[in-house]
Protein backbone atom coordinates (compact mmCIF):
# COMPACT_ATOMS: atom_id res chain seq x y z
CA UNK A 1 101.22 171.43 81.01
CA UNK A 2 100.18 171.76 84.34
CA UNK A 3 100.34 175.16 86.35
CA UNK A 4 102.52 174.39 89.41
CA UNK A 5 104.14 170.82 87.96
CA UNK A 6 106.44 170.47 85.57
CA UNK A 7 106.59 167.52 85.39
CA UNK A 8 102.73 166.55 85.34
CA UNK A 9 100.37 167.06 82.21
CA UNK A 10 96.21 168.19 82.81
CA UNK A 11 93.79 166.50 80.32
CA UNK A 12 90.26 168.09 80.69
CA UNK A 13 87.47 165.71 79.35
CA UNK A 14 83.81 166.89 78.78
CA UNK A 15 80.71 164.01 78.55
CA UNK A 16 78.59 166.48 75.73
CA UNK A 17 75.47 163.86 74.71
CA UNK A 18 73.54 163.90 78.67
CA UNK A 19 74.53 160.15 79.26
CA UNK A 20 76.42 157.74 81.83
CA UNK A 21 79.34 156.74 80.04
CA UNK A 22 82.57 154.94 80.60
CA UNK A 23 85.81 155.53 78.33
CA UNK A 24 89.25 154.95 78.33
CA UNK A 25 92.22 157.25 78.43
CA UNK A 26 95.42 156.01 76.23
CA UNK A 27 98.30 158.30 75.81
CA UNK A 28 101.85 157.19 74.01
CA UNK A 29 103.31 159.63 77.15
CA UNK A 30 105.33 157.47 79.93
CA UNK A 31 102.85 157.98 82.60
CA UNK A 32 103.52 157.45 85.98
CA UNK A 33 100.70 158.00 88.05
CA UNK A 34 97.15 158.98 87.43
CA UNK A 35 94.57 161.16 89.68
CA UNK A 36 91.59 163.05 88.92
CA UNK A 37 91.67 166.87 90.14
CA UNK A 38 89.77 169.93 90.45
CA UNK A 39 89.63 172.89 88.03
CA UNK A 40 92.80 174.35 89.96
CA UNK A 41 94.53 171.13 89.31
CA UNK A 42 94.56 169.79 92.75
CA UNK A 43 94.24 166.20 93.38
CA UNK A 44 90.47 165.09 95.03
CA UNK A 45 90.39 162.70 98.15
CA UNK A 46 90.21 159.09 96.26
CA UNK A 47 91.08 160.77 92.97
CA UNK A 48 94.21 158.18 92.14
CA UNK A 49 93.25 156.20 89.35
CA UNK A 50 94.66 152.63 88.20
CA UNK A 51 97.04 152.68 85.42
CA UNK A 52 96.02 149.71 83.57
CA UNK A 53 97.49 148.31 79.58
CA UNK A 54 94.48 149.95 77.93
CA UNK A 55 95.12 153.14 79.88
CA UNK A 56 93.18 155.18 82.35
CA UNK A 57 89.40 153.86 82.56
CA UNK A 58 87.05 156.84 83.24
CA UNK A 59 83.42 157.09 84.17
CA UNK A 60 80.99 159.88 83.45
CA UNK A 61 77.93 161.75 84.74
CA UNK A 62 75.70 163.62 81.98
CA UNK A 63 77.59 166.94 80.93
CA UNK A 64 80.21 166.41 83.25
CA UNK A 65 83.52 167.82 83.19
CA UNK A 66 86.78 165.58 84.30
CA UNK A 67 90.47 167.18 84.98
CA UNK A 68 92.72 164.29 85.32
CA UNK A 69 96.93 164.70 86.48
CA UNK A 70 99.22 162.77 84.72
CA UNK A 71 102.21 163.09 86.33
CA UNK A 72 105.37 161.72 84.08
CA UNK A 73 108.44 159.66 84.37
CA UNK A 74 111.50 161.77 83.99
């Protein structure tokens, strides 16, 4: 759950194998909206990400670490 929103789940994602990669984030949770955020869960400038059918899509530096907000429907 995340610190200061009740309403709002944090998913921390780690690339571990040193390569670009792009992945997709599915979740059976009724999902509203979608931003990345920093390691005190607060949104980044152009952090809102597209809710799409397969999910979230994600892209990744080598060994980097990704906090995304998923903020629910009540």
């Amino acid at each position: 759950k995340a610190e200061d929103r009740p309403e709002a789940v944090v998913v921390r994602l780690y690339e571990a194998h040193g390569s670009r990669v792009s992945a997709w984030l599915q979740t059976s949770l009724p999902v509203r909206e979608a931003m990345l955020c920093d390691l005190l869960e607060r949104p980044v400038a152009q952090g809102q990400l597209a809710l799409e059918q397969q999910g979230v899509r994600l892209s990744f530096t080598p060994f980097r670490v990704l906090s995304v907000l998923l903020v629910l429907r009540q």
